[in-house]
N, C-alpha and C. Protein backbone atom coordinates (compact mmCIF):
# COMPACT_ATOMS: atom_id res chain seq x y z
N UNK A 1 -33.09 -55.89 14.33
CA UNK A 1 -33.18 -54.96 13.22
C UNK A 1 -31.85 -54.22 13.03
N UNK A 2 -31.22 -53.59 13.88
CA UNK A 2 -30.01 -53.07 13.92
C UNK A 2 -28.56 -54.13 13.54
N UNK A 3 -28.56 -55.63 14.04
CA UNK A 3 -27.75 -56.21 13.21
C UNK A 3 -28.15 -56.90 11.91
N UNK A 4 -29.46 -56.31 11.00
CA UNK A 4 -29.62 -56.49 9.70
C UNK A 4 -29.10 -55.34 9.57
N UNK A 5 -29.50 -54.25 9.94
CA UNK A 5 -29.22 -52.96 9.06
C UNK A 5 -27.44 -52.85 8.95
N UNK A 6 -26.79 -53.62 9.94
CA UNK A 6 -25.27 -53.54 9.85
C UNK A 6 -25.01 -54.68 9.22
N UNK A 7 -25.12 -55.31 8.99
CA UNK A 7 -24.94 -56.52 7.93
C UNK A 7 -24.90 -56.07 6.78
N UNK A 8 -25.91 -55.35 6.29
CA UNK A 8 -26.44 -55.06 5.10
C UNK A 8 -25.35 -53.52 4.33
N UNK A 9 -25.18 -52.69 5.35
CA UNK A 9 -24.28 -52.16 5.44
C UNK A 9 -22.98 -52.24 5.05
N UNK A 10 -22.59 -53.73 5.45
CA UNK A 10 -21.15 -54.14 5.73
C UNK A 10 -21.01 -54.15 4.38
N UNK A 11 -22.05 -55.47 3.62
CA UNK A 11 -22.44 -55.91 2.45
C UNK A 11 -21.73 -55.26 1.63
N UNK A 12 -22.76 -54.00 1.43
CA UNK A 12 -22.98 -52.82 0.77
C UNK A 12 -21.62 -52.45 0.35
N UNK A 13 -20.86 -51.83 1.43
CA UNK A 13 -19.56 -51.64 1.97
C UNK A 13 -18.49 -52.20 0.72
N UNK A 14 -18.78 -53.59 1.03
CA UNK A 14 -17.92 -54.70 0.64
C UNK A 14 -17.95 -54.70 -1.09
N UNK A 15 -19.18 -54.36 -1.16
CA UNK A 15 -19.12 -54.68 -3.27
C UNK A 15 -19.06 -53.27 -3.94
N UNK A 16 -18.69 -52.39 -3.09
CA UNK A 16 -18.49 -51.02 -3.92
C UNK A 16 -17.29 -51.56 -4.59
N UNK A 17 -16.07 -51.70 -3.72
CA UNK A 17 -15.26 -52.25 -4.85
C UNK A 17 -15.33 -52.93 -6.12
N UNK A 18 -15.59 -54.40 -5.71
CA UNK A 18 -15.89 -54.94 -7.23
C UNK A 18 -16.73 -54.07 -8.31
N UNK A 19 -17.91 -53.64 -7.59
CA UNK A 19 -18.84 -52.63 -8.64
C UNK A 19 -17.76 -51.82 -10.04
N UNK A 20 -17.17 -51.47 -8.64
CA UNK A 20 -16.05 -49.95 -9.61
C UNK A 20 -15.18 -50.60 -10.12
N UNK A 21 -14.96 -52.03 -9.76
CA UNK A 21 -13.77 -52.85 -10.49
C UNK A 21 -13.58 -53.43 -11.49
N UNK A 22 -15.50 -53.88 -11.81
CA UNK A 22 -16.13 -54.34 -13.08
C UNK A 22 -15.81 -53.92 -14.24
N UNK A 23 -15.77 -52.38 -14.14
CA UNK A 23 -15.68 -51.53 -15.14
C UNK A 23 -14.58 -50.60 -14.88
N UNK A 24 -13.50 -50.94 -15.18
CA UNK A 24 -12.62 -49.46 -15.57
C UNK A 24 -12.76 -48.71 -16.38
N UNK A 25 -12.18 -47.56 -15.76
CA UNK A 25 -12.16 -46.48 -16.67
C UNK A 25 -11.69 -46.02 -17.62
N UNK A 26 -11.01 -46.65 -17.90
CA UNK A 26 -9.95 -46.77 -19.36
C UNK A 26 -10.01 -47.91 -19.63
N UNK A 27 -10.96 -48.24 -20.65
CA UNK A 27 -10.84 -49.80 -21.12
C UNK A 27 -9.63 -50.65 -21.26
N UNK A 28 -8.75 -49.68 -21.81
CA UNK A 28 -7.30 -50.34 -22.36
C UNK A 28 -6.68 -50.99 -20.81
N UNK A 29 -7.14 -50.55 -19.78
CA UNK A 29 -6.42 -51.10 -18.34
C UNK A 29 -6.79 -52.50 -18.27
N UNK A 30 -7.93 -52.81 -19.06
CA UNK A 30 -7.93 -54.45 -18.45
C UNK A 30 -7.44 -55.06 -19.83
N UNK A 31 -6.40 -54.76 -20.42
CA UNK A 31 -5.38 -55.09 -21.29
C UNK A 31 -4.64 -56.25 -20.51
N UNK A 32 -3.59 -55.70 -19.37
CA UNK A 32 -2.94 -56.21 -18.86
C UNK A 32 -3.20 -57.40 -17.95
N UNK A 33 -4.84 -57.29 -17.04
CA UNK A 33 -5.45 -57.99 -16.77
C UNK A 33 -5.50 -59.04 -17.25
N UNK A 34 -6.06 -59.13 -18.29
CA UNK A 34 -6.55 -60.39 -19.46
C UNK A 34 -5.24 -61.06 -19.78
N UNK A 35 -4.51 -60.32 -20.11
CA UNK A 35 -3.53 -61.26 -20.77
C UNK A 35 -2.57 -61.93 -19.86
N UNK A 36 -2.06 -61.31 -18.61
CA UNK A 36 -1.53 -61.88 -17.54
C UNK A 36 -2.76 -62.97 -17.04
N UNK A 37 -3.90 -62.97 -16.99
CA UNK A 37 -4.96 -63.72 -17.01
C UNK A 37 -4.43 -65.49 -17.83
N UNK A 38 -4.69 -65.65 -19.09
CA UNK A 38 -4.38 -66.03 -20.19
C UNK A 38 -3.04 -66.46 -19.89
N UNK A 39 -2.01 -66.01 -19.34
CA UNK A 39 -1.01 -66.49 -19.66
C UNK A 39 -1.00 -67.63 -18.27
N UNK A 40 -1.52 -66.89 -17.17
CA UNK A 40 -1.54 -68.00 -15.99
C UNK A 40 -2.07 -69.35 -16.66
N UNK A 41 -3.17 -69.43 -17.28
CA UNK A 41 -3.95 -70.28 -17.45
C UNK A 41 -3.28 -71.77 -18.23
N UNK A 42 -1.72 -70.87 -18.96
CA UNK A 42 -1.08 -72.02 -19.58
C UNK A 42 -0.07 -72.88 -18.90
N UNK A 43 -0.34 -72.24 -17.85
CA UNK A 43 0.42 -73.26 -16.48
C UNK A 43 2.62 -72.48 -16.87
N UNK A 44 2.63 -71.14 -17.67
CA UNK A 44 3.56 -71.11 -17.75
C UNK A 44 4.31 -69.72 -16.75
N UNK A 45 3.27 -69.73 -15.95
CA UNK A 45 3.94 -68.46 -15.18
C UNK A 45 5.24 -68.86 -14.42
N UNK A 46 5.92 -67.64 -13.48
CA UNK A 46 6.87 -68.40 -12.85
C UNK A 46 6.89 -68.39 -11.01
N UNK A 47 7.44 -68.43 -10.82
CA UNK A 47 7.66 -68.46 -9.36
C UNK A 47 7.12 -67.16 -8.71
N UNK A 48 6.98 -66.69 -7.36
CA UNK A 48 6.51 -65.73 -7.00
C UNK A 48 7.99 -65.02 -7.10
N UNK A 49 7.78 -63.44 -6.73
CA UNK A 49 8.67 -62.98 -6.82
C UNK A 49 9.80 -62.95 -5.54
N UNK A 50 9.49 -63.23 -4.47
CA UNK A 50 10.27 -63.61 -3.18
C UNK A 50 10.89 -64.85 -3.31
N UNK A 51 10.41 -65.92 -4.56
CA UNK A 51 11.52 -66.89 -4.45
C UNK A 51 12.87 -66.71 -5.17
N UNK A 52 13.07 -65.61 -5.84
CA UNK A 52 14.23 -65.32 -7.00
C UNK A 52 15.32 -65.23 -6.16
N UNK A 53 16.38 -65.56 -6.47
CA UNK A 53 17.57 -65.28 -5.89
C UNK A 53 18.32 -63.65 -6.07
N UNK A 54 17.67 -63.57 -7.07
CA UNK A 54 18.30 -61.63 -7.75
C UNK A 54 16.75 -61.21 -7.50
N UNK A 55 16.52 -59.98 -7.29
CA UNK A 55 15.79 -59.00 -7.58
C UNK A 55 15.08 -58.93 -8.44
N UNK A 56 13.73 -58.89 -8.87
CA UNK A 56 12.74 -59.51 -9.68
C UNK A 56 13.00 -57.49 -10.72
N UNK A 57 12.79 -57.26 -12.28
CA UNK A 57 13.11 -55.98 -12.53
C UNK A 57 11.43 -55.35 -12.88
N UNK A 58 10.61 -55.85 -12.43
CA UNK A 58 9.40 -55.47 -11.83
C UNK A 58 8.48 -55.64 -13.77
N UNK A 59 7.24 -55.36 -13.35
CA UNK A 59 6.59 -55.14 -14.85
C UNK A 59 6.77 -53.51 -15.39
N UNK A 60 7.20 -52.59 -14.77
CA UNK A 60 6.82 -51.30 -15.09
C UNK A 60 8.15 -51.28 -15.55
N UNK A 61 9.34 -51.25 -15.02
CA UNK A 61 10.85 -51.20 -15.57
C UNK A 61 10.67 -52.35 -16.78
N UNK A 62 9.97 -53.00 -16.95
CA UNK A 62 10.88 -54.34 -18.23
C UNK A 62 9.47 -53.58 -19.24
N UNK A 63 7.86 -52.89 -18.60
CA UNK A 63 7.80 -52.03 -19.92
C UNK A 63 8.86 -50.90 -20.23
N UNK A 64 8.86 -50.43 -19.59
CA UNK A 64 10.23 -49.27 -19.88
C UNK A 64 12.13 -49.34 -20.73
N UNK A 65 12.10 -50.33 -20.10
CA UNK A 65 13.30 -50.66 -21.17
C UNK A 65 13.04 -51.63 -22.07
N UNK A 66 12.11 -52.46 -22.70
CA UNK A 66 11.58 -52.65 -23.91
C UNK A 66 11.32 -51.31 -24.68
N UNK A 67 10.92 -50.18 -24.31
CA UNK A 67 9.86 -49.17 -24.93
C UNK A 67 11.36 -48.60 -25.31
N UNK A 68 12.07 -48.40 -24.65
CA UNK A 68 13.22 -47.93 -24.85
C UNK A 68 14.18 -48.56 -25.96
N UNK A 69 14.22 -50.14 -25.95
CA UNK A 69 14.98 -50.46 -26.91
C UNK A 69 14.09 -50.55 -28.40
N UNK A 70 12.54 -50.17 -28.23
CA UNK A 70 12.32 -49.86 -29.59
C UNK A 70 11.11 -51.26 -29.88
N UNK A 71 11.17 -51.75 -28.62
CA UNK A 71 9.96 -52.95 -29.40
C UNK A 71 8.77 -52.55 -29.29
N UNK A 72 8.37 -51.85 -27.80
CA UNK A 72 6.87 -51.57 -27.71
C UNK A 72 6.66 -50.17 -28.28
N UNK A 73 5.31 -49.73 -28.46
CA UNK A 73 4.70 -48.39 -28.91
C UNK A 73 5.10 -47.32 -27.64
N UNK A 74 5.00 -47.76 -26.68
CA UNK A 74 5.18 -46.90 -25.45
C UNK A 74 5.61 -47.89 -24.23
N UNK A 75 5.99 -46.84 -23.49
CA UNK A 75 6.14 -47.75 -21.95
C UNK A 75 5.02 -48.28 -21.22
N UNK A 76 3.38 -48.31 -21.74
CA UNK A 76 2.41 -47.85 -20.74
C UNK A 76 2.22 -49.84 -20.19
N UNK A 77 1.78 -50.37 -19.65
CA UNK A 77 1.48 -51.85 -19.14
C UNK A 77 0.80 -52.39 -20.22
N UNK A 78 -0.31 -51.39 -20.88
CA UNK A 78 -0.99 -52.22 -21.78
C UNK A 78 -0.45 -52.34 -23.03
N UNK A 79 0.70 -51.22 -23.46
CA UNK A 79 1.47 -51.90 -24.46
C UNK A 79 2.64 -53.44 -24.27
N UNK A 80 3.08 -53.53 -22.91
CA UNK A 80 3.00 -54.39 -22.84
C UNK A 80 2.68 -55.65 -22.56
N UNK A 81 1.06 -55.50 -22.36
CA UNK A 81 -0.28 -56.84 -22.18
C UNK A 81 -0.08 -56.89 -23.81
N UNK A 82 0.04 -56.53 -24.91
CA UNK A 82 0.06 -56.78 -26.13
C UNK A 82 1.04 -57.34 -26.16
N UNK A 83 2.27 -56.50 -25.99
CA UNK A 83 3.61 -57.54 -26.36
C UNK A 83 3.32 -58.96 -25.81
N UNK A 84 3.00 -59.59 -24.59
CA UNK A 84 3.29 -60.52 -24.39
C UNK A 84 1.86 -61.18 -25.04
N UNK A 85 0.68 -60.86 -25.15
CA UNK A 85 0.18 -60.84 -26.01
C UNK A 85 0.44 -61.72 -27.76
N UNK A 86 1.17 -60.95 -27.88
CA UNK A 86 1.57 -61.58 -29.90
C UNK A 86 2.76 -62.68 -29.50
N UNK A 87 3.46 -61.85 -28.67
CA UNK A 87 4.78 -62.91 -28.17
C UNK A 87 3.98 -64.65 -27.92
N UNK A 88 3.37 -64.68 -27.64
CA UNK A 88 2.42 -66.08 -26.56
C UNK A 88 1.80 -66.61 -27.98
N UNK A 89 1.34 -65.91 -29.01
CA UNK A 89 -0.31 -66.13 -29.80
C UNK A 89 -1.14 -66.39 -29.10
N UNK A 90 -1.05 -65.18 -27.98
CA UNK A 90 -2.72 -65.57 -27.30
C UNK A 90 -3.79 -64.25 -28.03
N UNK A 91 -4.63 -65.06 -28.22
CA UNK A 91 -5.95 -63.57 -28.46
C UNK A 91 -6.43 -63.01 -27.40
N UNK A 92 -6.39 -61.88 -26.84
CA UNK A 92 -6.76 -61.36 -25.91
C UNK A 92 -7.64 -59.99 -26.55
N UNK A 93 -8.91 -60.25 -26.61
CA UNK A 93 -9.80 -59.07 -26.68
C UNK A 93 -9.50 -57.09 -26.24
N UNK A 94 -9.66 -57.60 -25.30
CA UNK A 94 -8.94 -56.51 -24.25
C UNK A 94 -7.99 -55.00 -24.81
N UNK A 95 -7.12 -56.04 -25.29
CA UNK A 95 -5.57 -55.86 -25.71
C UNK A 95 -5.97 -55.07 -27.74
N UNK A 96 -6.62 -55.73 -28.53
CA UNK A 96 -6.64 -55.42 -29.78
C UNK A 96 -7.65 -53.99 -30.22
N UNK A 97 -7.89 -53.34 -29.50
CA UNK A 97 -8.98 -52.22 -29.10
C UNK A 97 -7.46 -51.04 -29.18
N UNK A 98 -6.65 -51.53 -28.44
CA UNK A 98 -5.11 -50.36 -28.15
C UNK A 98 -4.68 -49.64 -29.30
């Protein structure tokens, strides 16, 4: 009885995450999700970032100096899950709500 009740426990334990993961709290967050989603799917992603020979300039800096040179609405990720978004012609649900 005691290693059901810890099993069950563990379980328990284990899917709070996904539960809370299902649903964010700001819809617009699974913007970026989806469309980095979508874009894997076209077999066009690239290498991990430890294989680059230079320094990868991360997703949060390349929203930031896009936002800066004037293409995106803001710096935030999900403005740019859109950019790459229209850039691709992918439809991403997610993303057209922003």
């Amino acid at each position: 009885m005691n290693k059901l009740a810890t099993t069950l426990t563990f379980t328990a334990l284990l899917a709070l995450p996904l539960t809370a993961a299902s649903k964010p709290k700001n819809p617009q967050q699974a913007c970026w999700g989806q469309a980095s989603k979508v874009f894997a799917q076209t077999g066009e992603m690239g290498k991990h970032s430890a294989e680059q020979p230079t320094p990868r300039l991360g997703l949060r800096n390349l929203a930031r100096a896009l936002y800066e040179a004037g293409v995106i609405a803001d710096d935030s990720m999900e403005a740019l899950g859109v950019f790459v978004a229209d850039e691709l012609g992918l439809s991403i649900e997610a993303c057209m709500n922003f």
